[in-house]
Protein backbone atom coordinates (compact mmCIF):
# COMPACT_ATOMS: atom_id res chain seq x y z
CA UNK A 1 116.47 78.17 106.01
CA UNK A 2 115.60 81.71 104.50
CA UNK A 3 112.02 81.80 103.47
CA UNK A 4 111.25 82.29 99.72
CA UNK A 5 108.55 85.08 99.79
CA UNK A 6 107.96 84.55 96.38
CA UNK A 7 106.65 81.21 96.32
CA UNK A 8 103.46 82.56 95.44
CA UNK A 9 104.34 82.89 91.91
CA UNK A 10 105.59 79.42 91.62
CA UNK A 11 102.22 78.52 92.79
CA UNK A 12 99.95 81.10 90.41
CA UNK A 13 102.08 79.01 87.76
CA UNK A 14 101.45 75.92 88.55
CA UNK A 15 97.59 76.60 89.07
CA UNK A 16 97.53 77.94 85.08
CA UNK A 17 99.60 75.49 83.30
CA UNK A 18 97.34 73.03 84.80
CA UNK A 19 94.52 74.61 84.35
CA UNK A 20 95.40 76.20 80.95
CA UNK A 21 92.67 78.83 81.55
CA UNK A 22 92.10 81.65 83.83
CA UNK A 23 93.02 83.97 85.91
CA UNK A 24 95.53 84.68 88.78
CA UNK A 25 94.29 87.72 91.24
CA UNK A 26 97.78 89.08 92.18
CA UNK A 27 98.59 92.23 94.47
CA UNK A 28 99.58 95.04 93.01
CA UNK A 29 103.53 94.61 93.28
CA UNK A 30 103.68 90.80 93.86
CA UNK A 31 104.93 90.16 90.18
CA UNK A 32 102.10 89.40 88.12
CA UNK A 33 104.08 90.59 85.10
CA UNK A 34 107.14 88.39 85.78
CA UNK A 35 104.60 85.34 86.67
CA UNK A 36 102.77 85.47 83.54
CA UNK A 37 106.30 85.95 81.73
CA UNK A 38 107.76 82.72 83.46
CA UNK A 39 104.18 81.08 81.69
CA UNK A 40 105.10 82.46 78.10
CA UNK A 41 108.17 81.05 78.91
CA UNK A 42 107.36 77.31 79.55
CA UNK A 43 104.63 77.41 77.53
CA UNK A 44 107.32 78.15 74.26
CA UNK A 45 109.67 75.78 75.76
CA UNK A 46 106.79 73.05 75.93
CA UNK A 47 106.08 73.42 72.17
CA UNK A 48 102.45 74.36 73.24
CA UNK A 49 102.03 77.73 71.82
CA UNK A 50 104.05 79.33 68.81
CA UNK A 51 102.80 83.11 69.43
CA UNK A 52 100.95 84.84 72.80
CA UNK A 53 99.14 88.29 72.18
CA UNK A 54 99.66 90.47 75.24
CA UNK A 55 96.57 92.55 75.52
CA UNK A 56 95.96 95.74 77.57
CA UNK A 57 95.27 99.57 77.50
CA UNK A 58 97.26 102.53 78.25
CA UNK A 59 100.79 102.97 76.27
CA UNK A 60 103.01 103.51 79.39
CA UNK A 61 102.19 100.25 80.85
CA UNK A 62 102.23 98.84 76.90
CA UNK A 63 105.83 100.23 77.21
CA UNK A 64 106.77 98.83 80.65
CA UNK A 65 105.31 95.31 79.40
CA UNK A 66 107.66 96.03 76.18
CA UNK A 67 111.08 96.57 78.71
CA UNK A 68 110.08 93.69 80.69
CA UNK A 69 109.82 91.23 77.87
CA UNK A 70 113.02 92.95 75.64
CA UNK A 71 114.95 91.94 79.06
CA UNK A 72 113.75 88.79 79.97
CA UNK A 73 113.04 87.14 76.57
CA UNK A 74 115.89 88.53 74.49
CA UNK A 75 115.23 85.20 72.13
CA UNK A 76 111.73 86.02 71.55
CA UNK A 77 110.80 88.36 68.73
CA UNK A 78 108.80 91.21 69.95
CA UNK A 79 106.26 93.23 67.93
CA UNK A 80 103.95 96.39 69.41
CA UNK A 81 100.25 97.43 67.98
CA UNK A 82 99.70 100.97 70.13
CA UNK A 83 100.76 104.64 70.19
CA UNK A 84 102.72 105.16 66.92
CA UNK A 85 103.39 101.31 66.28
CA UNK A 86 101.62 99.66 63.54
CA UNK A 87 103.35 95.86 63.38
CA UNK A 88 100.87 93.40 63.13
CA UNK A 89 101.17 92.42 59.68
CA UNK A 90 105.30 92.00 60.26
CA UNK A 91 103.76 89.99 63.35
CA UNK A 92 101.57 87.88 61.03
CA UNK A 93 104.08 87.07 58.28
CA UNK A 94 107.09 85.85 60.65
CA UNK A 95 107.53 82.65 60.15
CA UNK A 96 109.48 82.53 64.00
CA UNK A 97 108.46 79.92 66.21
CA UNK A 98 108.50 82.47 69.19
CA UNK A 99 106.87 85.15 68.44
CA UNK A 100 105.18 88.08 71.34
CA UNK A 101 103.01 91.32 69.87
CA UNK A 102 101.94 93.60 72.74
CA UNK A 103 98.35 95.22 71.90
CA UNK A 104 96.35 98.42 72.80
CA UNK A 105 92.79 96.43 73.95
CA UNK A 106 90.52 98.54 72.00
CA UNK A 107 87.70 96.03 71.07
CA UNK A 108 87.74 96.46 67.39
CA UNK A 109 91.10 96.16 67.07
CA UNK A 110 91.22 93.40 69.37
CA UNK A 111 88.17 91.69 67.31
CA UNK A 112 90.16 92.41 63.89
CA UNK A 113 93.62 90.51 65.23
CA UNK A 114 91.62 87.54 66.84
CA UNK A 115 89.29 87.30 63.81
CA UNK A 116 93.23 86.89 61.87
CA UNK A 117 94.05 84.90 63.82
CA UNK A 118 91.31 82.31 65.08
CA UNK A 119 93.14 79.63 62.95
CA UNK A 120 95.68 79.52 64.89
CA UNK A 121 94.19 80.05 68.15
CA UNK A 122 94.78 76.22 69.68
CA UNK A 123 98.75 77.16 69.44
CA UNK A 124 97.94 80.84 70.76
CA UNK A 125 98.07 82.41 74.24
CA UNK A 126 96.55 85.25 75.13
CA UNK A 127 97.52 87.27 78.19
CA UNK A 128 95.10 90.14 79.40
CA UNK A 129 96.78 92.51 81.91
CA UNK A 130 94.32 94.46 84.16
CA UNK A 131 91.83 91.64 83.12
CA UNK A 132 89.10 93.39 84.63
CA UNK A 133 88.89 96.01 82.01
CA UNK A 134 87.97 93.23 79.47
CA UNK A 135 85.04 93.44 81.23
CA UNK A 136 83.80 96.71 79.84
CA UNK A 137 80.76 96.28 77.53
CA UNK A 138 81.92 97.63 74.26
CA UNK A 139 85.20 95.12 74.60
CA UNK A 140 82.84 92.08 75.52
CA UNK A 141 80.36 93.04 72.44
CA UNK A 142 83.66 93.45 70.09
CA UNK A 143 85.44 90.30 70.92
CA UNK A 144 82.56 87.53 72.32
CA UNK A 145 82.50 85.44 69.49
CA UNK A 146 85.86 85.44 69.24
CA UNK A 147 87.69 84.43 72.55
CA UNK A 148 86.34 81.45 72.64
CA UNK A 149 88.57 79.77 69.60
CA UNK A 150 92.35 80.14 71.47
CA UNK A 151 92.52 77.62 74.26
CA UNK A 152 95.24 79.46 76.00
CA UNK A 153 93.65 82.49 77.88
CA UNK A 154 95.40 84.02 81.14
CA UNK A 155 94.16 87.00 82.82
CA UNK A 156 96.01 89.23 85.25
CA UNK A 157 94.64 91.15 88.01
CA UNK A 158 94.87 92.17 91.63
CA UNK A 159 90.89 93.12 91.62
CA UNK A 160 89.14 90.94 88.79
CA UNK A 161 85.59 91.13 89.60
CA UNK A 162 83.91 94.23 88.25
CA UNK A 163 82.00 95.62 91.38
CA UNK A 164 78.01 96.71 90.19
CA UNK A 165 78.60 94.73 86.62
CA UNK A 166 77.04 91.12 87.23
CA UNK A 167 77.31 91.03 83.35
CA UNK A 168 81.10 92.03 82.79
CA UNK A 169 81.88 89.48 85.41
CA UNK A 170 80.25 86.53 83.92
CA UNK A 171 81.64 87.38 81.03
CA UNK A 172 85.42 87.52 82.39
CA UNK A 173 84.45 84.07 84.02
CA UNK A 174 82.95 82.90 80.92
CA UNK A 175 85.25 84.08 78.21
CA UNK A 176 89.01 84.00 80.21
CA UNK A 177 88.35 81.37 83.11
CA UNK A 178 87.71 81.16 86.64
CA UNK A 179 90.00 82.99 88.95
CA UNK A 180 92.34 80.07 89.49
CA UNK A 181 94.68 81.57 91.90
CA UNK A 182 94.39 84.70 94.48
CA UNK A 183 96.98 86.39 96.91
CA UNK A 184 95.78 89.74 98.09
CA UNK A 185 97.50 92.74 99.45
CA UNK A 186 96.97 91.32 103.15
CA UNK A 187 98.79 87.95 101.76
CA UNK A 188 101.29 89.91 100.27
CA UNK A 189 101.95 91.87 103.41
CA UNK A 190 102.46 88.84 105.91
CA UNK A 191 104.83 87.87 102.94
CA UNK A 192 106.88 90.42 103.30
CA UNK A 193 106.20 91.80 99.80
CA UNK A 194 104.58 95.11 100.22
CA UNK A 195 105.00 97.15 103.13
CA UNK A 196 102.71 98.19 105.56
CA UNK A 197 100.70 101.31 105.43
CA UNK A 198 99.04 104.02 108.16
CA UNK A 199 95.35 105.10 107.14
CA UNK A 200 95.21 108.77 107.78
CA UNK A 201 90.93 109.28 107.24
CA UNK A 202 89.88 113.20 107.04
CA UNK A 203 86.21 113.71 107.79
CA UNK A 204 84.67 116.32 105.90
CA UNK A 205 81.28 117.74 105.33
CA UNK A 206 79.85 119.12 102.62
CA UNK A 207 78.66 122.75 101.80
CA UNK A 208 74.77 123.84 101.92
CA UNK A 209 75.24 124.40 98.00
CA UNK A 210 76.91 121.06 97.63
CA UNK A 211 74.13 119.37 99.78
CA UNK A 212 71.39 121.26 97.71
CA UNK A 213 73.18 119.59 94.17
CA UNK A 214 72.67 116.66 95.90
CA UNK A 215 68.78 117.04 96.47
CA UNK A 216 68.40 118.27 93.25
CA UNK A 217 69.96 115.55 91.62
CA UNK A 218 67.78 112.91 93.56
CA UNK A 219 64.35 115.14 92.52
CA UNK A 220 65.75 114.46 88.81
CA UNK A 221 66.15 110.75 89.07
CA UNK A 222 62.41 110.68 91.20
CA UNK A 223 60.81 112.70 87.79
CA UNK A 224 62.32 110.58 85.83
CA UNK A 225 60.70 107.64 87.72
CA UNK A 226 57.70 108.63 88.19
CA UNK A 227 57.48 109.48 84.09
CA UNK A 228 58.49 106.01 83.76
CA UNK A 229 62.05 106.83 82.21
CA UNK A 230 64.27 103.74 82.73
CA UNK A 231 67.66 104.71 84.19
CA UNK A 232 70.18 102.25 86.32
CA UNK A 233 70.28 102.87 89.35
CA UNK A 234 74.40 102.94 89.30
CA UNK A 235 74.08 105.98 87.41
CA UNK A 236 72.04 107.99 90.21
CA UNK A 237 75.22 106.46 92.92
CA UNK A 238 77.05 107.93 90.45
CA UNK A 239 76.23 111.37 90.01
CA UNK A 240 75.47 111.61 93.57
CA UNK A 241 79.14 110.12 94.77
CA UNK A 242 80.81 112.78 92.46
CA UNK A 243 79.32 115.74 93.94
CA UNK A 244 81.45 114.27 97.24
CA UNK A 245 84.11 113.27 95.38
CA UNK A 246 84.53 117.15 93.78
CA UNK A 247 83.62 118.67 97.83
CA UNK A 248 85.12 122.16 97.96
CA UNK A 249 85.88 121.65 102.07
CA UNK A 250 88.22 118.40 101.41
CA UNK A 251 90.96 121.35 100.29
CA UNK A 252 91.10 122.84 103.59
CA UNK A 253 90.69 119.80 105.46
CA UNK A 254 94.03 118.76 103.56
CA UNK A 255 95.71 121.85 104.23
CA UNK A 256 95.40 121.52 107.49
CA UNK A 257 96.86 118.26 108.23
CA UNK A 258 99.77 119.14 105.60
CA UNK A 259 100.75 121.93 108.57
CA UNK A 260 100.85 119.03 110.77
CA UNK A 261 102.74 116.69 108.41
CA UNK A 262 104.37 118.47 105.19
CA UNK A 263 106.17 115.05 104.58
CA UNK A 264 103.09 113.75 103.41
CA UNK A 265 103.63 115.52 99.94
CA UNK A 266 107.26 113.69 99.66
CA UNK A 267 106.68 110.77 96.92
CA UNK A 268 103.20 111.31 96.87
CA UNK A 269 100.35 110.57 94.08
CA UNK A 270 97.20 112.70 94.64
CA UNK A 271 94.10 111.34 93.11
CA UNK A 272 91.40 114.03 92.22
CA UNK A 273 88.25 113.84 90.15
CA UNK A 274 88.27 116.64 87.68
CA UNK A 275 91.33 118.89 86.06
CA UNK A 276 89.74 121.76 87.38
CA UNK A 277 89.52 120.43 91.25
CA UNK A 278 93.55 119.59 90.73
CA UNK A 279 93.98 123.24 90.00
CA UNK A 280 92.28 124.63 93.15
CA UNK A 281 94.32 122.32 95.35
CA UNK A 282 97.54 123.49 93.26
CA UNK A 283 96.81 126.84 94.27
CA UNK A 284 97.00 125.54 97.80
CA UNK A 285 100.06 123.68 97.32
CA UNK A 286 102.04 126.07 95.94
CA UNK A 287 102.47 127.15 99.39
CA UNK A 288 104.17 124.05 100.79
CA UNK A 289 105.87 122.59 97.67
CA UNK A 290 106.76 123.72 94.33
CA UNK A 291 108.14 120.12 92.50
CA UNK A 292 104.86 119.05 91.83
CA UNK A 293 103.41 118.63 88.25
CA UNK A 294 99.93 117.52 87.11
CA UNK A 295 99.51 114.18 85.00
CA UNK A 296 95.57 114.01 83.09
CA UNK A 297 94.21 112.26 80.64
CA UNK A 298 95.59 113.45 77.58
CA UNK A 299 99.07 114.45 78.71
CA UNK A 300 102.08 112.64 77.12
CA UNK A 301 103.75 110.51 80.07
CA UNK A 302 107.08 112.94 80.75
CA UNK A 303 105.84 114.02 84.07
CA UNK A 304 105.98 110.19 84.87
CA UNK A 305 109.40 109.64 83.97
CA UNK A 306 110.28 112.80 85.85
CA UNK A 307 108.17 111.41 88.63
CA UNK A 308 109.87 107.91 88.59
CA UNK A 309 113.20 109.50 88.34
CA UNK A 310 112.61 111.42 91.19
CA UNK A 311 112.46 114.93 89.90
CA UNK A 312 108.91 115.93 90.89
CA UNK A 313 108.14 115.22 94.36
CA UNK A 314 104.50 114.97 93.93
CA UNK A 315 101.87 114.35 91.00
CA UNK A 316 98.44 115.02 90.62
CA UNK A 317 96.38 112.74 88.50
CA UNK A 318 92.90 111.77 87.79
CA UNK A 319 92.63 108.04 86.66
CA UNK A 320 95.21 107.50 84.73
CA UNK A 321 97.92 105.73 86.84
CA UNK A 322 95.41 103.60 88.98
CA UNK A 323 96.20 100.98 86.88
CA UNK A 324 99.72 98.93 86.19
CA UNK A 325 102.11 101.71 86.58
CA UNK A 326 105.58 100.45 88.74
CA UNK A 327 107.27 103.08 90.64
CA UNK A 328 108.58 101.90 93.85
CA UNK A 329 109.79 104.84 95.70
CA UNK A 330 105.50 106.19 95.41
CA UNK A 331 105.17 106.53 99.62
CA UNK A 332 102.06 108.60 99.66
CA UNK A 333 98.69 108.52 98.10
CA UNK A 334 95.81 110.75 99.01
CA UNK A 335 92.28 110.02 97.46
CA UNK A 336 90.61 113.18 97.32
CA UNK A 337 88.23 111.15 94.60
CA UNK A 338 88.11 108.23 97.03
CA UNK A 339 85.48 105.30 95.02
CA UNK A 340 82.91 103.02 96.89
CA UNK A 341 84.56 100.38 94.60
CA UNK A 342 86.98 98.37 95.83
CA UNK A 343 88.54 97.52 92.51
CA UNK A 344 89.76 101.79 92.40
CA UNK A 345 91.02 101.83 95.90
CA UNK A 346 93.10 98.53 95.89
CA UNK A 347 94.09 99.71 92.38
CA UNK A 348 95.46 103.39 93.91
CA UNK A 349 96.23 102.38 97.05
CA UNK A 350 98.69 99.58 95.14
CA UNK A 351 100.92 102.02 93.72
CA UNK A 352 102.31 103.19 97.08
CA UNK A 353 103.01 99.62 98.79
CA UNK A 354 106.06 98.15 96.69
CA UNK A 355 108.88 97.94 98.99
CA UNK A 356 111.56 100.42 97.61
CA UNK A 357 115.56 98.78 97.74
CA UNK A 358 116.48 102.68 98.96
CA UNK A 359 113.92 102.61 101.66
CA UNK A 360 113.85 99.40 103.48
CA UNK A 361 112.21 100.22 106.23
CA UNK A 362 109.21 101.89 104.19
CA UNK A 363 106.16 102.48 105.68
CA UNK A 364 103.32 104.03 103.27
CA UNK A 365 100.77 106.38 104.18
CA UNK A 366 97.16 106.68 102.88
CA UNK A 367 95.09 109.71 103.46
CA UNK A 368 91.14 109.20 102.60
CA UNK A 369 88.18 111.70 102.65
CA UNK A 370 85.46 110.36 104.64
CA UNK A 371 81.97 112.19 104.73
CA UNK A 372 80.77 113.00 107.78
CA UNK A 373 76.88 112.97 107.18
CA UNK A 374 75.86 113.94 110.86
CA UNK A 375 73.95 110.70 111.49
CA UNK A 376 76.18 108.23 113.78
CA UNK A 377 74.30 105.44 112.17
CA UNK A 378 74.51 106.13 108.74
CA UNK A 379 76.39 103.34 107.20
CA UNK A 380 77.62 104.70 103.79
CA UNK A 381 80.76 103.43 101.22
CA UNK A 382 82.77 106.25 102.85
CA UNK A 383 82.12 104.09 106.02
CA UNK A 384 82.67 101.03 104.84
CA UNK A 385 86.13 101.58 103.15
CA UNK A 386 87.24 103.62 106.66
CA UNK A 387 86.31 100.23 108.29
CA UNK A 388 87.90 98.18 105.67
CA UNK A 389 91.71 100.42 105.09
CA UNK A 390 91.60 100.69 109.07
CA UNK A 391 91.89 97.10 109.30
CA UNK A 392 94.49 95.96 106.41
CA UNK A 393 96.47 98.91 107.65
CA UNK A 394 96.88 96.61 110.79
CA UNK A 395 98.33 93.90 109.05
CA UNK A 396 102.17 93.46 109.91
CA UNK A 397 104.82 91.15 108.68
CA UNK A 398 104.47 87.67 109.93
């Protein structure tokens, strides 16, 4: 008998409709979208809920969420609150049974629609993609009081717990649920889900100017301590983790190994820090590969589409597509603003391990920036993610 690698969605629903809380930590590409529609699904067909909010941030993956649902619940009426949409108070006055409004999870707006609509929260589900997000503390301030009067909450993510934020945690665990079900990327690998991947690490050091910034920027923090200035100590990691994230030696280091293999910059996302660091390393790339384009904060999402479609080779972005973004035929990644959190490297690395249907023999490839300090027994976050990619990268197929 073939085996059903998808039986871990089957499962994930199970957990929440008994549960009726919390949420499912999914690998990027093992269907969380699909899962949580199957929920809305049964949930309608139950006579348990009469509308579901679908709350998250960013309009492209607002948009892909709107696709998804237009194809798979062509019975459902569908209403959107981001970008240029304004339909809440259609969403409000439709007397439909089955109704779905997709939402851009701002926390006013978010604590404006679930003050609206706190009457009705027992026949209500809400469904927060990229959960952890909800952890920020402006959203948690906006909507605490709030959450807690719609008994159907379901939160989606393949990295819900908010590294160095004890408090946004709590409050995921406190205000969504538990997580009730998890299947990682190493799951979904032995699966058969995603591919595999090879971990390509670069060791760099930094500049005698760059190492200077760094002293200088520890000397700040130490006056500021010894004045008795309060400050979190995140925010000194911080400052001192973007100086190496923004290292001026990582460019060459790159160009090197792109001599070596050019077919690294085929499908390939490259994370960077700053606009201004992606256009040094254009500079550099324009000498190996002209279909690439740069995708930043601001920028409208046609570069994606070109992307997706295949007509840009490579794309250089800061944070922006981290999060939810589906493209299967993504191969590469290189993190030249590599994060000692685990939630931004599972998120990036992600976006290159769907299997593609015209590649079925895909292997990805991951290229990190690891600082070399000098000192053998230094153990650092560069170190420990090295230690950590090196070993899910060994992870085959079972």
């Amino acid at each position: 008998m073939e085996k059903n690698n998808w039986i871990h969605q089957d499962k994930a629903i199970d957990c929440f409709l008994r549960e009726e809380s919390g949420i499912l930590e999914m690998a990027t590409g093992t269907g969380k979208t699909r899962t949580a529609i199957r929920i809305m699904e049964t949930l309608f067909r139950e006579n348990k809920v009469d509308q579901i909010l679908v709350l998250t941030y960013g309009n492209d993956l607002l948009e892909q969420w709107y696709r998804e649902l237009l194809l798979r619940c062509q019975d459902t009426i569908l209403f959107r609150w981001y970008g240029n949409y304004n339909e809440f108070s259609r969403f409000q006055i439709t007397k439909a049974k089955e109704k779905i409004i997709l939402i851009s999870r701002e926390g006013e707006r978010i604590k404006y629609v679930l003050g609206r609509l706190k009457d009705l929260g027992e026949r209500t589900l809400l469904v927060f993609d990229e959960v952890h997000g909800a952890g920020s503390e402006g959203f948690r301030k906006a909507v605490e009081n709030e959450i807690q009067f719609f008994h159907y909450r379901l939160g989606l993510s393949a990295t819900p717990i908010r590294e160095f934020d004890q408090e946004g945690s709590v409050f995921l665990e406190k205000a969504i649920g538990p997580v009730i079900f998890h299947f990682d990327i190493a799951d979904a690998i032995k699966n058969g889900i995603l591919c595999c991947f090879r971990y390509i690490p670069l060791h760099y050091q930094l500049t005698s100017e760059e190492k200077k910034k760094k002293q200088n920027i520890i000397a700040a923090y130490e006056q500021k301590r010894k004045k008795g200035i309060a400050f979190q100590e995140e925010d000194l990691y911080r400052d001192l983790a973007r100086v190496n994230k923004l290292a001026i030696n990582k460019i060459s280091l790159f160009q090197e190994y792109i001599q070596k293999e050019p077919q690294i910059l085929e499908r390939c996302i490259i994370f960077v820090e700053t606009r201004e660091y992606g256009l040094a390393l254009q500079k550099m790339l324009l000498s190996y590969i002209y279909k690439f384009h740069t995708y930043y904060g601001n920028d409208d999402s046609s570069n994606l589409r070109k992307f997706a479609r295949g007509q840009i080779d490579c794309l250089i972005t800061c944070k922006k597509i981290s999060e939810g973004i589906d493209i299967q035929s993504v191969k590469n990644i290189v993190l030249f603003s590599s994060d000692r959190s685990k939630l931004a490297t599972t998120q990036r690395i992600g976006r290159s391990l769907r299997k593609s249907p015209a590649d079925r023999e895909k292997v990805a490839s991951i290229v990190d920036f690891i600082y070399d300090s000098g000192k053998s027994e230094d153990v650092t976050a560069d170190s420990e993610r090295e230690q950590w990619l090196t070993e899910l990268s060994k992870v085959r197929k079972e």
